[in-house]
Protein backbone atom coordinates (compact mmCIF):
# COMPACT_ATOMS: atom_id res chain seq x y z
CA UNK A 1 -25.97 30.72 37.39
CA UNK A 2 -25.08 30.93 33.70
CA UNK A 3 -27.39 32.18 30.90
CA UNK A 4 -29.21 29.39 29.29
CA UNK A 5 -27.60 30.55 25.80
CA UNK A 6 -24.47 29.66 27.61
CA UNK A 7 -25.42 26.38 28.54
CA UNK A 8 -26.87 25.51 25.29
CA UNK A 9 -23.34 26.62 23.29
CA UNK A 10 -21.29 24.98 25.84
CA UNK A 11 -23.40 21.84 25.57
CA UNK A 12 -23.42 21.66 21.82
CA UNK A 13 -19.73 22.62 21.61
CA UNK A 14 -18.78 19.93 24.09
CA UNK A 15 -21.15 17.27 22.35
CA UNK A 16 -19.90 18.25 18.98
CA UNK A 17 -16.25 18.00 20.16
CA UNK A 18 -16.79 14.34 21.69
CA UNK A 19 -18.57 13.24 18.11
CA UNK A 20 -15.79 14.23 16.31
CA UNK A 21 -13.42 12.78 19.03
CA UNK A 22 -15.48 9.40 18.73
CA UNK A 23 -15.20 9.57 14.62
CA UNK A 24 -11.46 10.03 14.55
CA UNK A 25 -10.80 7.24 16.78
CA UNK A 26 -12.76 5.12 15.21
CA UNK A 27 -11.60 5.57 11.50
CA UNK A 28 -7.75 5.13 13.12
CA UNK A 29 -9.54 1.69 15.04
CA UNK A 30 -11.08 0.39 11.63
CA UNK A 31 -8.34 1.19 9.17
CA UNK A 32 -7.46 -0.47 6.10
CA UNK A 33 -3.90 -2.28 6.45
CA UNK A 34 -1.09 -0.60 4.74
CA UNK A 35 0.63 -2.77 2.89
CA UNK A 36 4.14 -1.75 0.88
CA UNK A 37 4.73 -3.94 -2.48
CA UNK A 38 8.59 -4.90 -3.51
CA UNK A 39 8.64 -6.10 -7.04
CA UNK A 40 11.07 -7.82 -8.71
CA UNK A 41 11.93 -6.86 -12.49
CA UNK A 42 14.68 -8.79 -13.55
CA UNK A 43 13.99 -10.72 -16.58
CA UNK A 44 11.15 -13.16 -17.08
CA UNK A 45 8.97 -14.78 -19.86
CA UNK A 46 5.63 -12.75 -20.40
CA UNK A 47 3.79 -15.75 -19.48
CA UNK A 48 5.07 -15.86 -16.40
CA UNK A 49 5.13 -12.49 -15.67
CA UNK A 50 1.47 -12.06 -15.93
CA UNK A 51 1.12 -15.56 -13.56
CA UNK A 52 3.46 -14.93 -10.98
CA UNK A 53 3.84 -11.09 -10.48
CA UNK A 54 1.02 -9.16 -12.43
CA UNK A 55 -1.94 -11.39 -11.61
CA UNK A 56 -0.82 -11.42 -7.60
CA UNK A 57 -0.29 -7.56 -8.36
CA UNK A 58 -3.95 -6.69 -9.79
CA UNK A 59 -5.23 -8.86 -6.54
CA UNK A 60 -3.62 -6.73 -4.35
CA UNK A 61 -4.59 -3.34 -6.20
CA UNK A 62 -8.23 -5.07 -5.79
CA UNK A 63 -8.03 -5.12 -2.46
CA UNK A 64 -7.59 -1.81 -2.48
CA UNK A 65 -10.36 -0.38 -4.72
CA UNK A 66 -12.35 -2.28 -2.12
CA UNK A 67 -10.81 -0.70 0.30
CA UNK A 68 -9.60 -3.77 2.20
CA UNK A 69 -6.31 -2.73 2.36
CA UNK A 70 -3.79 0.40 1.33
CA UNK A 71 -1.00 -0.09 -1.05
CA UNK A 72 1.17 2.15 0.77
CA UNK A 73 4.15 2.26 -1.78
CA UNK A 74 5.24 0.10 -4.59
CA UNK A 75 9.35 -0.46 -4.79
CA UNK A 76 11.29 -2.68 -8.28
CA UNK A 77 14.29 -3.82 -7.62
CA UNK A 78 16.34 -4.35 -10.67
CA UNK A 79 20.23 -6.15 -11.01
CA UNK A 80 20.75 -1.69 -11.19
CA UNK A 81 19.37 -1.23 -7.18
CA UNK A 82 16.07 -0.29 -5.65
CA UNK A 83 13.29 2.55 -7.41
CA UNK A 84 10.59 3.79 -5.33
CA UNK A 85 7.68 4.79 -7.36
CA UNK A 86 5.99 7.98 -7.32
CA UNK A 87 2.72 6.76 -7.14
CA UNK A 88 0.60 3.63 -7.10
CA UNK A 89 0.73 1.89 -10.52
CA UNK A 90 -2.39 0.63 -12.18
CA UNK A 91 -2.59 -3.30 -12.74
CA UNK A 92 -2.26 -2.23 -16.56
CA UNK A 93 1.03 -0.80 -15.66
CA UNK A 94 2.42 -3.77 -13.90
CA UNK A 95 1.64 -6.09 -16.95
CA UNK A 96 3.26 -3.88 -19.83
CA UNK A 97 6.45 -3.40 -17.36
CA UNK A 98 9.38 -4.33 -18.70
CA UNK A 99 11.57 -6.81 -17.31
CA UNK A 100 15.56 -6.92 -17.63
CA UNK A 101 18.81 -8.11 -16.32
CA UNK A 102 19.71 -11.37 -14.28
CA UNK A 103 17.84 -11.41 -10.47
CA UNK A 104 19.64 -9.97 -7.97
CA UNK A 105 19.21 -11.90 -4.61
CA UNK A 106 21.20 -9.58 -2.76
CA UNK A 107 19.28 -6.51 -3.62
CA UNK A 108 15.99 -8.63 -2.85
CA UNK A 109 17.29 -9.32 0.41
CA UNK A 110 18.36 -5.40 1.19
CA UNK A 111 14.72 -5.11 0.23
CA UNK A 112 13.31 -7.79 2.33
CA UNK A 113 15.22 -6.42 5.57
CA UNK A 114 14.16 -2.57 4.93
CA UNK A 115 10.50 -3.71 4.70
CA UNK A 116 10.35 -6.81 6.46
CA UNK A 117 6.02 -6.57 6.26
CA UNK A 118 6.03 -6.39 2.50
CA UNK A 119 4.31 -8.48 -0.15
CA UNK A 120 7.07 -9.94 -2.63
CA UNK A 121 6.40 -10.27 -6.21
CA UNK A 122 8.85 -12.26 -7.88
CA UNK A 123 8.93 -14.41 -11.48
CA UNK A 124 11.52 -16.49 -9.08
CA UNK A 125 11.09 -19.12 -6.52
């Protein structure tokens, strides 16, 4: 038979082990859905803007702060190709963004078929 020191390590260690086991797969269960933004900067009217992209935009970031969801990346596409941004803009950002060129259906549609999942934010249809 084992020393009771033993027992009592081995017990701990193996109880400790399964908490932490039950902890990580419950944070991967109950994870926030990660959700990749595609936004659309070819020209449109500040009014607009605000209405149909920036508004929808600060909802989403929002949803995040409350942790309902995880803005996993935020791409503009432009009439010049797709830009991946470095990090999550602010809702502030999104507003004083500037908007140029003529809208570029075929580079919202490369978009649209390289994330198929993602929220579009266009001053468009």
């Amino acid at each position: 038979m084992r020393n009771p020191n033993q027992r009592l390590i081995y017990t701990l260690g193996l109880g400790w082990i399964a908490f932490a086991a039950l902890g990580l797969g419950l944070r991967h269960l109950l994870a926030s859905p990660r959700v990749t933004v595609v936004i659309d900067r070819s020209y449109c009217d500040p009014a607009r803007w605000q209405q149909r992209v920036s508004d929808r935009y600060a909802d989403l970031y929002d949803q995040q702060e409350q942790r309902q969801l995880i803005i996993d990346q935020v791409i503009y596409v432009s009439d010049l190709g797709q830009e991946v941004a470095t990090s999550v803009p602010s809702p502030d950002e999104i507003e004083t963004l500037s908007t140029f060129g003529r809208p570029n259906p075929t580079q919202m549609q490369q978009a649209s078929q390289a994330y198929p999942e993602a929220t579009m934010l266009t001053c468009g249809n």
